[in-house]
C-alpha atoms as a PDB file:
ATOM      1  CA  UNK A   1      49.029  59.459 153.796  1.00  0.00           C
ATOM      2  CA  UNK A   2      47.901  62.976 152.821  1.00  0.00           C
ATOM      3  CA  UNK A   3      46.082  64.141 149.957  1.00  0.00           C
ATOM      4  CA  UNK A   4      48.322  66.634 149.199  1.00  0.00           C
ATOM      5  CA  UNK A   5      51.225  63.881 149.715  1.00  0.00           C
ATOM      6  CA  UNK A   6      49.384  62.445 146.951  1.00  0.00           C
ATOM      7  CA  UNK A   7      48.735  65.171 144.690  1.00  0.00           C
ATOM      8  CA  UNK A   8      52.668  65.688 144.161  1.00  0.00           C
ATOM      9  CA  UNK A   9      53.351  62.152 143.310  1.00  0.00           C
ATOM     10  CA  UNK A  10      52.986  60.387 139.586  1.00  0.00           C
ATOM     11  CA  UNK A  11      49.946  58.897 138.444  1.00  0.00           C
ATOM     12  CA  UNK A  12      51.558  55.348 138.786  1.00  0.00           C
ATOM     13  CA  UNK A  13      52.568  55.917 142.378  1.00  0.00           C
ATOM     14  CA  UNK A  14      49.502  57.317 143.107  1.00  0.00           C
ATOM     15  CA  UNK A  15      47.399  54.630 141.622  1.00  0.00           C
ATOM     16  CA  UNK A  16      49.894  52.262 143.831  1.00  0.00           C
ATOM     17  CA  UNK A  17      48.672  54.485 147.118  1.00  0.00           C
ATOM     18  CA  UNK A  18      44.825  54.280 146.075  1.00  0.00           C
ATOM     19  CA  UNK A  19      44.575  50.583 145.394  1.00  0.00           C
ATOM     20  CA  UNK A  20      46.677  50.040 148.963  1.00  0.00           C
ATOM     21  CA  UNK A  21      44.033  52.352 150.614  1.00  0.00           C
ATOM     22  CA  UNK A  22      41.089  50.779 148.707  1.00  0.00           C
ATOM     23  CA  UNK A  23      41.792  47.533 150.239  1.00  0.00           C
ATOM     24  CA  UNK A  24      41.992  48.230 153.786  1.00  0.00           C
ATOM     25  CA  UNK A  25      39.382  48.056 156.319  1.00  0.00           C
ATOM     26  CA  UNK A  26      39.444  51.824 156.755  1.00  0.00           C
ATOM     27  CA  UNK A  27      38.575  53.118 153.003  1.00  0.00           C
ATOM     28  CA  UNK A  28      34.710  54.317 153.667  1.00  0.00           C
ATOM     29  CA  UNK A  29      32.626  56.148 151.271  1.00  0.00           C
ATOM     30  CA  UNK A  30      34.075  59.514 151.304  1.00  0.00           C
ATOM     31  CA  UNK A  31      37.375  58.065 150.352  1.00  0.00           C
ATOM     32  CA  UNK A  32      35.705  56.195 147.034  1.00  0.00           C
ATOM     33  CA  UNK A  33      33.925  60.171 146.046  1.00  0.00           C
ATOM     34  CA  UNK A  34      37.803  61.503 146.672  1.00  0.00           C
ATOM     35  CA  UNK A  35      38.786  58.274 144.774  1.00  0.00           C
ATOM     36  CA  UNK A  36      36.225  58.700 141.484  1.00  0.00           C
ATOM     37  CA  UNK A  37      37.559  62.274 141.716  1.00  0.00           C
ATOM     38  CA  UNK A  38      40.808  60.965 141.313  1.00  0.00           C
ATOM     39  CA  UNK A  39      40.136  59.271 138.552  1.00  0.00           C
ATOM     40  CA  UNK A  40      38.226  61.465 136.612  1.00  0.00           C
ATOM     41  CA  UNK A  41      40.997  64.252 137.324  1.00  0.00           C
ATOM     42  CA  UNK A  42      43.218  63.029 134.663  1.00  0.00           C
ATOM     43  CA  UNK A  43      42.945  60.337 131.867  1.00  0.00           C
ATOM     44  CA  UNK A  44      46.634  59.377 133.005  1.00  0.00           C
ATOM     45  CA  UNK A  45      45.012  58.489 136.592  1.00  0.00           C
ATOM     46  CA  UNK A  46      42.454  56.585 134.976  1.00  0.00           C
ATOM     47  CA  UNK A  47      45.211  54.330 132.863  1.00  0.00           C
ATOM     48  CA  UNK A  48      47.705  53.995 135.849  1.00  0.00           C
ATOM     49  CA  UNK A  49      45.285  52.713 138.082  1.00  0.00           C
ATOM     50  CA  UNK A  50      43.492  50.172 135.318  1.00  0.00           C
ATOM     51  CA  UNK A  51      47.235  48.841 134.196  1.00  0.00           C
ATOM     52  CA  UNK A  52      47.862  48.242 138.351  1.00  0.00           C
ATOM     53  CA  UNK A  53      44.413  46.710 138.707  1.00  0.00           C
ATOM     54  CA  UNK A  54      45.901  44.268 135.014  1.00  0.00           C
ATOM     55  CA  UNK A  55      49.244  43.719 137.299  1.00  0.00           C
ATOM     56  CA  UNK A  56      47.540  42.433 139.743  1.00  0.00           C
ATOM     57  CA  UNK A  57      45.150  40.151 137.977  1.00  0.00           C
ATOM     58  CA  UNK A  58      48.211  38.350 136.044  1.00  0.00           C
ATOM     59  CA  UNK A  59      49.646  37.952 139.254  1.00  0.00           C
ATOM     60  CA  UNK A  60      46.676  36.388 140.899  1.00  0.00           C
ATOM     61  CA  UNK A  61      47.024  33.660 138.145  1.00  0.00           C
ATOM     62  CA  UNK A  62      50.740  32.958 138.882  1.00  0.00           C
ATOM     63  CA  UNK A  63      51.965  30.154 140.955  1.00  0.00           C
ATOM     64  CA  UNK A  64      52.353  30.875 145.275  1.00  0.00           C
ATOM     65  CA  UNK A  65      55.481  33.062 145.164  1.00  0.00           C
ATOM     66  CA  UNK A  66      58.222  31.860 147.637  1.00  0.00           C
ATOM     67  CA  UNK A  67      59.352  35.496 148.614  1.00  0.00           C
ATOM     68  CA  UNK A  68      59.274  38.835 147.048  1.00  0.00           C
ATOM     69  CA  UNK A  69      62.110  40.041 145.208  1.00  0.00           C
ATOM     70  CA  UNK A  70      62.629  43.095 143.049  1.00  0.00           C
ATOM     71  CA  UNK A  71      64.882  43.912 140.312  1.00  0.00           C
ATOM     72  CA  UNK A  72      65.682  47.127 137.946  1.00  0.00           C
ATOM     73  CA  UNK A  73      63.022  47.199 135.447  1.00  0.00           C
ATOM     74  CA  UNK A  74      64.032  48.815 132.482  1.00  0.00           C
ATOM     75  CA  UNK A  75      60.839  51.158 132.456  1.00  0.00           C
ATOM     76  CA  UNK A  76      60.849  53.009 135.464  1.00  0.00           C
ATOM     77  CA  UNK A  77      57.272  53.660 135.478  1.00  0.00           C
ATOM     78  CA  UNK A  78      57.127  50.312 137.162  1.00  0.00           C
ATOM     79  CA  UNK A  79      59.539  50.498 140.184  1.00  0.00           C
ATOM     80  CA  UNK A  80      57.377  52.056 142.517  1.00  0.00           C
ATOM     81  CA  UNK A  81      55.287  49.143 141.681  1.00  0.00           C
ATOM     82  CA  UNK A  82      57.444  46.653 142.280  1.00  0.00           C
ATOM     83  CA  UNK A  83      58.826  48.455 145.788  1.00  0.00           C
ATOM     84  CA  UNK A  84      55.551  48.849 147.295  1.00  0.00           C
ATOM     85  CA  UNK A  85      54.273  45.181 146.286  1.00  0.00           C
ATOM     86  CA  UNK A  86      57.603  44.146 148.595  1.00  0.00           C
ATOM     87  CA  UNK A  87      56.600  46.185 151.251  1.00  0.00           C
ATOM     88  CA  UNK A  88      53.531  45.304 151.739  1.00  0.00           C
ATOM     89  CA  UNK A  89      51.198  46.333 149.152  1.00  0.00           C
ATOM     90  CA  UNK A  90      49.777  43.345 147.849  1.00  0.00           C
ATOM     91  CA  UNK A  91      49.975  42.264 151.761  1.00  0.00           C
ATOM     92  CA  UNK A  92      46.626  44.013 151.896  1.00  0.00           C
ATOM     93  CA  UNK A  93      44.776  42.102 148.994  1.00  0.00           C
ATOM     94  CA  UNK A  94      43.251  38.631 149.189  1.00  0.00           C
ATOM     95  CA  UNK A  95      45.958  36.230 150.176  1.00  0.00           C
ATOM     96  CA  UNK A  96      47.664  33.813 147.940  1.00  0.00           C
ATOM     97  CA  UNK A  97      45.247  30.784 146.732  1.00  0.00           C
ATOM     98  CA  UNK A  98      45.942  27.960 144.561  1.00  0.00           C
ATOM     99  CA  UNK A  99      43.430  27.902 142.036  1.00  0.00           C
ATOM    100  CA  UNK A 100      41.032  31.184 140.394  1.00  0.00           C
ATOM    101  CA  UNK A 101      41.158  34.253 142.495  1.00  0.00           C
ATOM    102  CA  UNK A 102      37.890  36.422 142.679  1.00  0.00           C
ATOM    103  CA  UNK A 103      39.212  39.435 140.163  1.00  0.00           C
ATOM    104  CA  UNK A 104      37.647  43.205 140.191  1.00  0.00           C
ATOM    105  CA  UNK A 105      38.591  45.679 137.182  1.00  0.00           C
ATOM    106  CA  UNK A 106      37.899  48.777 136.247  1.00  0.00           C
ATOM    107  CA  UNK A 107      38.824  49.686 132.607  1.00  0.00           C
ATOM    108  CA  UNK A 108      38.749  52.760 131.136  1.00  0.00           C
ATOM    109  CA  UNK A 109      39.338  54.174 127.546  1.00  0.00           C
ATOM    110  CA  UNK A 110      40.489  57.766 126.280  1.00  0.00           C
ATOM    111  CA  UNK A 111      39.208  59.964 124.161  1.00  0.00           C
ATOM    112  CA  UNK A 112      41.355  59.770 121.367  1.00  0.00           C
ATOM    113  CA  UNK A 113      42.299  56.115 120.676  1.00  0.00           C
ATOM    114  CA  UNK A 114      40.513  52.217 121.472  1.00  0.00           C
ATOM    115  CA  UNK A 115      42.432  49.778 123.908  1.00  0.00           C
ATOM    116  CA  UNK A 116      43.109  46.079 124.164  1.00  0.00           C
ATOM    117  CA  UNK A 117      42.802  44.201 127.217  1.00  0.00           C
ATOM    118  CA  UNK A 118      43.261  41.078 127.733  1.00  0.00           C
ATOM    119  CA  UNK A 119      41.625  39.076 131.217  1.00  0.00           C
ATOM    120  CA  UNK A 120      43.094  36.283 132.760  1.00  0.00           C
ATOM    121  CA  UNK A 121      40.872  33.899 131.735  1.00  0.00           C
ATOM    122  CA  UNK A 122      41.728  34.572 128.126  1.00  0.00           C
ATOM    123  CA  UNK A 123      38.913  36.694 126.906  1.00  0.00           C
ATOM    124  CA  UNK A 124      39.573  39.957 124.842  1.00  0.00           C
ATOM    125  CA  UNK A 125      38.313  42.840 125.268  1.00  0.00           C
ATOM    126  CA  UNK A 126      38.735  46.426 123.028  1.00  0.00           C
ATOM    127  CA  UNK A 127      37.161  48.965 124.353  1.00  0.00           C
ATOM    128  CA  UNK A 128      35.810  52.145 122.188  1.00  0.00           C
ATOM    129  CA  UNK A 129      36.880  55.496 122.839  1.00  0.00           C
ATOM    130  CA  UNK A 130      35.419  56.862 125.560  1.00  0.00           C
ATOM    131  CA  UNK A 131      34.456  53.724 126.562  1.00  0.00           C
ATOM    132  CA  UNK A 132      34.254  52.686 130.808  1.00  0.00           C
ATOM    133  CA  UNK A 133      33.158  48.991 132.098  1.00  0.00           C
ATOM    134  CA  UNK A 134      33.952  47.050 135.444  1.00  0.00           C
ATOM    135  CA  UNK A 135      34.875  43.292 135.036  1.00  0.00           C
ATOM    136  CA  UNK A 136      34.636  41.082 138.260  1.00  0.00           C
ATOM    137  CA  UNK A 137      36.631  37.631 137.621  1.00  0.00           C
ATOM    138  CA  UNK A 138      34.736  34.976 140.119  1.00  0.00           C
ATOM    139  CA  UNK A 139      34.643  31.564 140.233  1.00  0.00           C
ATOM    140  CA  UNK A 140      31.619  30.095 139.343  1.00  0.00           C
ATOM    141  CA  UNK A 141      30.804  33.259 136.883  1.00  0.00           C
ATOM    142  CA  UNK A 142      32.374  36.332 134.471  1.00  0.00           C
ATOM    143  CA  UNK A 143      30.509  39.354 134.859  1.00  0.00           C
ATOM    144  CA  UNK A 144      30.926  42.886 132.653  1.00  0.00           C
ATOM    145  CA  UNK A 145      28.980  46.062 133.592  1.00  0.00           C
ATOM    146  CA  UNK A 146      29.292  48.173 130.702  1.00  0.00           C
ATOM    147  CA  UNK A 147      28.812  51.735 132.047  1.00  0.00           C
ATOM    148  CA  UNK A 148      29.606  53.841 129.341  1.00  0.00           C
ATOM    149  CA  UNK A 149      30.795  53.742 125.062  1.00  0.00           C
ATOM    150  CA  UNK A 150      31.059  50.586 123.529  1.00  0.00           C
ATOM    151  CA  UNK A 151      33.188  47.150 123.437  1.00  0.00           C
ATOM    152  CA  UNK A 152      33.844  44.286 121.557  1.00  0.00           C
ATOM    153  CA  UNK A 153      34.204  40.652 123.217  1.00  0.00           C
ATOM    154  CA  UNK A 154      36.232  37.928 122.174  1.00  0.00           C
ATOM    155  CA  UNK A 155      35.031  35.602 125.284  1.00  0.00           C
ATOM    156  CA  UNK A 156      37.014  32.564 126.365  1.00  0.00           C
ATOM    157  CA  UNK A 157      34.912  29.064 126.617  1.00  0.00           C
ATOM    158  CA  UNK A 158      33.812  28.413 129.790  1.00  0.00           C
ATOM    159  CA  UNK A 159      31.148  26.040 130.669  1.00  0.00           C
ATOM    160  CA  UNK A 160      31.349  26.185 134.396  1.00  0.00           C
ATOM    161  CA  UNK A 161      31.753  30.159 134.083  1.00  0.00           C
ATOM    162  CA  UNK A 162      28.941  32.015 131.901  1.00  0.00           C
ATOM    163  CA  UNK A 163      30.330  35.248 130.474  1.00  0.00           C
ATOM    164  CA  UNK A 164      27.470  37.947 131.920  1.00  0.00           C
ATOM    165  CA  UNK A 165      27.689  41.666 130.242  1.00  0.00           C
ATOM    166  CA  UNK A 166      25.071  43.843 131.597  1.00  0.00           C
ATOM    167  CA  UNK A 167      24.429  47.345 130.023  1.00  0.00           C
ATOM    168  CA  UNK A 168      22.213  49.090 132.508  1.00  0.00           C
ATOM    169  CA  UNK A 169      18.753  47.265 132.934  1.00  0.00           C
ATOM    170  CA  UNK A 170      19.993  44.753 129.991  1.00  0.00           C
ATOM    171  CA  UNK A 171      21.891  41.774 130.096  1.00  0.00           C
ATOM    172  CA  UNK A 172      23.820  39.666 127.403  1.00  0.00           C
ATOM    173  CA  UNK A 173      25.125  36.050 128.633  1.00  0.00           C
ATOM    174  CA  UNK A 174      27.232  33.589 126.403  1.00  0.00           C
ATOM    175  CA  UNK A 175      29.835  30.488 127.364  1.00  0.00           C
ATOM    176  CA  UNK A 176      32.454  31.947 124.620  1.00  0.00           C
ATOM    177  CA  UNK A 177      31.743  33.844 121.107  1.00  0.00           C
ATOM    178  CA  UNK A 178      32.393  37.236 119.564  1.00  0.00           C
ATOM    179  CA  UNK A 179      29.986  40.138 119.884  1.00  0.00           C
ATOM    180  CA  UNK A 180      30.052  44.559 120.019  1.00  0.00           C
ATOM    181  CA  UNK A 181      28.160  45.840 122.662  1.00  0.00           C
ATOM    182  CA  UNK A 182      27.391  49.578 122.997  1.00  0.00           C
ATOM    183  CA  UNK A 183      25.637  51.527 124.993  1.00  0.00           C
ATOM    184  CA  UNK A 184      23.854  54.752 123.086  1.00  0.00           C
ATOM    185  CA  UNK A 185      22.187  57.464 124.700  1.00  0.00           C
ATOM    186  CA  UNK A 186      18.840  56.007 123.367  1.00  0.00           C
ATOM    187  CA  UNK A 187      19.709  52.402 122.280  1.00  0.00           C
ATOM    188  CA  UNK A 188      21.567  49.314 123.569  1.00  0.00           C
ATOM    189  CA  UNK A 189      23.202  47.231 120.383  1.00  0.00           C
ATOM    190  CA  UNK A 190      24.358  44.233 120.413  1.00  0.00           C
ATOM    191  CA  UNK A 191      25.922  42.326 117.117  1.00  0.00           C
ATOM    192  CA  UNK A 192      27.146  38.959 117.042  1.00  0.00           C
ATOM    193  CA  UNK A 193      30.384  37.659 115.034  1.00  0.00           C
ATOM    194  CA  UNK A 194      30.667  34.315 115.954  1.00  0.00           C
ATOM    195  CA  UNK A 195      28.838  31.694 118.134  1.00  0.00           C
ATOM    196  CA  UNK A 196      25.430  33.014 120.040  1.00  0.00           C
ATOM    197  CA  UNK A 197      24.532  35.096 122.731  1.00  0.00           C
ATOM    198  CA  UNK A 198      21.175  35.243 124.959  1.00  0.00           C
ATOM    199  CA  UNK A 199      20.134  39.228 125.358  1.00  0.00           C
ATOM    200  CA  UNK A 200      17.756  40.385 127.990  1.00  0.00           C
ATOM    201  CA  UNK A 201      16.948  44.369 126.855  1.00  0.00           C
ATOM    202  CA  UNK A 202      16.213  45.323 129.788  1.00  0.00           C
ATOM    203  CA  UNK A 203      14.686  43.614 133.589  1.00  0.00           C
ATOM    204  CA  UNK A 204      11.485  40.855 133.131  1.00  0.00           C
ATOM    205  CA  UNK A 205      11.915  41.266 129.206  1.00  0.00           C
ATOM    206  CA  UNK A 206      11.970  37.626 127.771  1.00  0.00           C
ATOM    207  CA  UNK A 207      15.082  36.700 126.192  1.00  0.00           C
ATOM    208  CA  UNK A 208      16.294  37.115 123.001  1.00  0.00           C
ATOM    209  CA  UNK A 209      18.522  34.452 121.279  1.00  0.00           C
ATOM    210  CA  UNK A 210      20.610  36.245 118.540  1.00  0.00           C
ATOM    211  CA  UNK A 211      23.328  34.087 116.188  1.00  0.00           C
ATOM    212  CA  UNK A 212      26.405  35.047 113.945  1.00  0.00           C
ATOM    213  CA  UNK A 213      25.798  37.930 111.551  1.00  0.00           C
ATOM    214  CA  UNK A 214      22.633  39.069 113.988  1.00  0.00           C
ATOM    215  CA  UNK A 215      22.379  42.741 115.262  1.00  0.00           C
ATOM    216  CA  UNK A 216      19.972  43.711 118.254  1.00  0.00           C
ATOM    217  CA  UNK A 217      19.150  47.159 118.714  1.00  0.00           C
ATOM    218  CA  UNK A 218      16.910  48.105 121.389  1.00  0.00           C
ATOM    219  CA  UNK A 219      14.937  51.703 121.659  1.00  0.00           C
ATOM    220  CA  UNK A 220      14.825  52.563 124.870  1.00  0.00           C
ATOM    221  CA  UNK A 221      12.080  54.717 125.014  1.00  0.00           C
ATOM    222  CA  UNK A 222       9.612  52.894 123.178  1.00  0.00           C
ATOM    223  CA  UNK A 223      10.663  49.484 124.646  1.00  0.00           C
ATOM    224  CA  UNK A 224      11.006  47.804 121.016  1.00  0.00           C
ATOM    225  CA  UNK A 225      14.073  45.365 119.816  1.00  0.00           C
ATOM    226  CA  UNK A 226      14.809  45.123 116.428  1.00  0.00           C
ATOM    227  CA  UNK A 227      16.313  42.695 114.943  1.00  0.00           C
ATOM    228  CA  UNK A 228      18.510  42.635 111.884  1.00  0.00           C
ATOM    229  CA  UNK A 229      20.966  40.898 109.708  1.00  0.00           C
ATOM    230  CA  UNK A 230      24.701  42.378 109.246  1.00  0.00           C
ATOM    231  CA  UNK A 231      27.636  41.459 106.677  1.00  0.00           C
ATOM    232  CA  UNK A 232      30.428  40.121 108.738  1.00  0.00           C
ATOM    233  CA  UNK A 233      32.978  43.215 107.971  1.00  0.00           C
ATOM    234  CA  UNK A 234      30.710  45.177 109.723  1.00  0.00           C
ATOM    235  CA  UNK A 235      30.716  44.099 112.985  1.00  0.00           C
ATOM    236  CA  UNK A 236      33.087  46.425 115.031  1.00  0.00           C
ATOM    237  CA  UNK A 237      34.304  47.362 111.925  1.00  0.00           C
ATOM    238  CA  UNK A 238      35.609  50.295 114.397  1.00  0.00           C
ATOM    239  CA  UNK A 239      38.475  48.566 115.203  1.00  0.00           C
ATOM    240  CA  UNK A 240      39.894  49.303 111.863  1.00  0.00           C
ATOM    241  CA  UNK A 241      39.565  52.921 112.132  1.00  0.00           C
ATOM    242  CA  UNK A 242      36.725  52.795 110.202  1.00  0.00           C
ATOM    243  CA  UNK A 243      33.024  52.616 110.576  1.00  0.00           C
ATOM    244  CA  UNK A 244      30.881  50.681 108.110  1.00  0.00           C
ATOM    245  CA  UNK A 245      27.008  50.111 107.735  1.00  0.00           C
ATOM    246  CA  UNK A 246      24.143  49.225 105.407  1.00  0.00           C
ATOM    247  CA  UNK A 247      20.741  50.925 105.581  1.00  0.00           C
ATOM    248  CA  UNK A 248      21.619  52.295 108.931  1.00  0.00           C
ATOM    249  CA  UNK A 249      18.924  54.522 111.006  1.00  0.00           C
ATOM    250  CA  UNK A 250      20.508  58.297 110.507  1.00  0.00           C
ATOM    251  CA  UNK A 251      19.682  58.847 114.235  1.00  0.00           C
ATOM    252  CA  UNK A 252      21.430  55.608 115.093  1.00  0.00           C
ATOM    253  CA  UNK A 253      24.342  56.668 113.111  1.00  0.00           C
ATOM    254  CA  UNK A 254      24.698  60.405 114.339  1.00  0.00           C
ATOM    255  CA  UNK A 255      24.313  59.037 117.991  1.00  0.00           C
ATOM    256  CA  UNK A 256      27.519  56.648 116.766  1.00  0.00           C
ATOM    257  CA  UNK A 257      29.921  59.587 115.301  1.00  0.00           C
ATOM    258  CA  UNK A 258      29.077  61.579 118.226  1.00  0.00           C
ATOM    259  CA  UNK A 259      32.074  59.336 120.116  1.00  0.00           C
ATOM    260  CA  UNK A 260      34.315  60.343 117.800  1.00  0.00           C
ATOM    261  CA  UNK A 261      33.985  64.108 117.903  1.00  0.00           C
ATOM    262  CA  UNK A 262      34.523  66.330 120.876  1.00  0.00           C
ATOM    263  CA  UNK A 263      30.898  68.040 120.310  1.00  0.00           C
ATOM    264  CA  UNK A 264      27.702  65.871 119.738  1.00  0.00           C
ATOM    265  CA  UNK A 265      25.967  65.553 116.458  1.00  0.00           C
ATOM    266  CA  UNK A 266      22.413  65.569 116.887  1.00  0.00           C
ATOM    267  CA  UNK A 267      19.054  65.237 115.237  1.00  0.00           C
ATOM    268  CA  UNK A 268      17.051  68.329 114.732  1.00  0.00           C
ATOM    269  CA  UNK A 269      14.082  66.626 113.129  1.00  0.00           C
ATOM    270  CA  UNK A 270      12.184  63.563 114.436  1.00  0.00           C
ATOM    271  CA  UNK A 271      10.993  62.626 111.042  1.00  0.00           C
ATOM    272  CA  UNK A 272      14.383  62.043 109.677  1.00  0.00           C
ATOM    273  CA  UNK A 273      15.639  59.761 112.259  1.00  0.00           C
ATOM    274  CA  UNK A 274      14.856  56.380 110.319  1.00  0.00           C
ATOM    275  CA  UNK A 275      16.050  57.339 107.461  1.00  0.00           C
ATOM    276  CA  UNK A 276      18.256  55.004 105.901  1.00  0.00           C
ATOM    277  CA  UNK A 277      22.140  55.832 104.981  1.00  0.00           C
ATOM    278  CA  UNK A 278      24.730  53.201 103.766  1.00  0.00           C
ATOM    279  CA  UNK A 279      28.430  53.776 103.348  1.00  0.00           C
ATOM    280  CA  UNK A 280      31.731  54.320 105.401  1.00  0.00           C
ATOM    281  CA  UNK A 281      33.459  56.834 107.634  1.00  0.00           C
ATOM    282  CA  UNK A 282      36.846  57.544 108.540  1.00  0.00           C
ATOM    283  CA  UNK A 283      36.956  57.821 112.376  1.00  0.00           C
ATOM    284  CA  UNK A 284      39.757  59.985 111.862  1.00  0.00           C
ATOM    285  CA  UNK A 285      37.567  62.385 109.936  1.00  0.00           C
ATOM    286  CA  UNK A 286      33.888  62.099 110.847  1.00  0.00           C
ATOM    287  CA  UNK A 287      33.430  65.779 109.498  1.00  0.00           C
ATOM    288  CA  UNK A 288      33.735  64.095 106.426  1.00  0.00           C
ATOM    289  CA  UNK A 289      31.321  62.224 106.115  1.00  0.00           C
ATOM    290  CA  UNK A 290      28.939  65.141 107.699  1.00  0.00           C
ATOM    291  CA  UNK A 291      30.094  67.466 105.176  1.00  0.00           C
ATOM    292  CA  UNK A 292      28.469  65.133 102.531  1.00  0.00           C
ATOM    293  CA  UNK A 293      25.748  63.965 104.501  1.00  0.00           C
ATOM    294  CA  UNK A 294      23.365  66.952 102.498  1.00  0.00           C
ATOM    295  CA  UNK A 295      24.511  65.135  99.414  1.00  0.00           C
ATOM    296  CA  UNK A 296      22.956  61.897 100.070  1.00  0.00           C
ATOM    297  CA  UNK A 297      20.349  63.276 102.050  1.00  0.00           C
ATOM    298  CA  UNK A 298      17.775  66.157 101.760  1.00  0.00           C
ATOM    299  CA  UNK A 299      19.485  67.709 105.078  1.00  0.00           C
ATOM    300  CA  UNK A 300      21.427  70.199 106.130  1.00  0.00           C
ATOM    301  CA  UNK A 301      23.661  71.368 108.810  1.00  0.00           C
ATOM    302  CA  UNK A 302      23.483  73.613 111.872  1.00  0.00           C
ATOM    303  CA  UNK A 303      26.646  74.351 113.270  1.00  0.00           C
ATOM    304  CA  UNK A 304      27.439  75.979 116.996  1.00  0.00           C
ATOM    305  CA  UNK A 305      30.332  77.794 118.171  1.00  0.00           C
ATOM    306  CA  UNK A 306      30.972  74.867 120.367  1.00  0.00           C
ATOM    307  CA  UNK A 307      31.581  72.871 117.356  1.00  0.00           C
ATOM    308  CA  UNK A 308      28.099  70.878 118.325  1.00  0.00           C
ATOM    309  CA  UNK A 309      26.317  70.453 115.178  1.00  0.00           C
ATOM    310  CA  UNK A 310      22.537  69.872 114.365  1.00  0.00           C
ATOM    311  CA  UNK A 311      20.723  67.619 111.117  1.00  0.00           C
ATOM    312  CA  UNK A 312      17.723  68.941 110.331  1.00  0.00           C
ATOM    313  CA  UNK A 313      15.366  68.558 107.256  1.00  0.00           C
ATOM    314  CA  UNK A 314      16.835  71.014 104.392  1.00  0.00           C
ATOM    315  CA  UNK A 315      14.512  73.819 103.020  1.00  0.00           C
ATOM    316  CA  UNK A 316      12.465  73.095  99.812  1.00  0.00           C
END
């Protein structure tokens, strides 16, 4: 099929065409560049694909089908879905097994609003805005690569399974439990709700054993975890639309309302970075809180045209 072929179809029926081509023998490295392309093209691409690769996932978990039928769905989004699967489609992806099917995801969030996924084994996942991970479903282990944003777990018990989330050279492990993970642009963070999980900053580092109410946070470029202790309404308090913290870093915290703007907030001055701010912001609003940041703090603001804006110390 041509690319232009593709190009004047919908996102869903072009998802259905890339995850056909994906599986063949054929699909080489210049198709997956074309393919990220795709994706990154169009937020709709992005979603269309992800809800196909969820499709197939419940359906690996469904009993050997006797034959393939379709029938009028009643959103139409779905019929070319359904049509292609008959003719073929899922003809080119692992055949029908009885028992757990090796699983491969990609999951994407936009910019504007969190989602809620939900994995066949029966973990949940809500991704951040912005937010970009891989899961891979396999049987003797679940593994998460956080790529980009942030995401909160809610991770099914399985003994014979570990739950693996790595976050570039770091790794968090755990049989089933609650925890946020997010990945900063200086600092990986991990907080625990419920149960414990085993965090490995980064490649050799020893590991780290953190329990309900614990938050990790590790600085990258000074190779240093520290560890701290967090009231239970704040962990992904996100997920609520709003963000709350106690005697938060201000660099950690601009770094954090950065996602929720279209232009970064940065720091302008290194010796305001641990500085510590408490309080709430409306993730609706972050301006906000900025606005009043100079109240609580002796800062000020630098604004671009690009609507990027700068912290630095405020003039005596």
């Amino acid at each position: 099929m041509s690319e232009n072929r593709i190009d004047v179809m919908r996102p869903d029926e072009q998802a259905a065409s890339w995850f056909a081509r994906r599986s063949g023998d054929a699909f080489d490295a210049q198709d997956e560049v074309r393919f990220q392309a795709w994706l990154a093209a169009d937020p709709a691409n992005a979603q269309a694909f992800a809800d196909l690769q969820l499709l197939w996932q419940d359906m690996a978990h469904l009993p050997r089908p006797r034959a393939c039928v379709t029938r009028r769905l009643r959103r139409p989004r779905w019929r070319s879905l359904a049509v292609a699967a008959c003719l073929g489609l899922l003809a080119l992806l692992p055949v029908w097994l009885d028992g757990p099917q090796d699983v491969e995801l990609t999951l994407v969030s936009g910019s504007t609003e969190p989602r809620e996924v939900t994995l066949g084994d029966g973990s949940h996942i809500h991704l951040n805005r912005n937010t970009r991970l891989e899961v891979r479903l396999l049987p003797d282990r679940r593994e998460v690569e956080l790529l980009q944003g942030q995401a909160y777990f809610s991770v099914a018990r399985d003994e014979q399974r570990p739950f693996h989330v790595q976050v570039g050279e770091g790794s968090v492990t755990v049989l089933g439990t609650r925890f946020d993970v997010r990945r900063g642009s200086e600092h990986l963070i991990v907080t625990v709700e419920q149960g414990r999980v085993a965090l490995r900053p980064q490649e050799g580092a020893v590991l780290t054993e953190l329990l309900a109410g614990d938050r990790a946070v590790y600085e990258q470029a000074r190779g240093e975890l520290l560890r701290s202790r967090v009231a239970e309404d704040e962990v992904a308090s996100w997920r609520s639309g709003r963000l709350l913290f106690q005697q938060l870093p201000l660099a950690q915290l601009l770094d954090e309302l950065s996602q929720y703007r279209t232009a970064p907030v940065s720091l302008g001055d290194a010796s305001l970075a641990n500085r510590q701010v408490s309080g709430s912001v409306d993730l609706a609003r972050p301006d906000d809180f900025l606005a009043a940041l100079p109240v609580m703090l002796p800062v000020a603001l630098e604004r671009s045209d690009d609507g990027s804006v700068r912290v630095v110390k405020a003039k005596d």
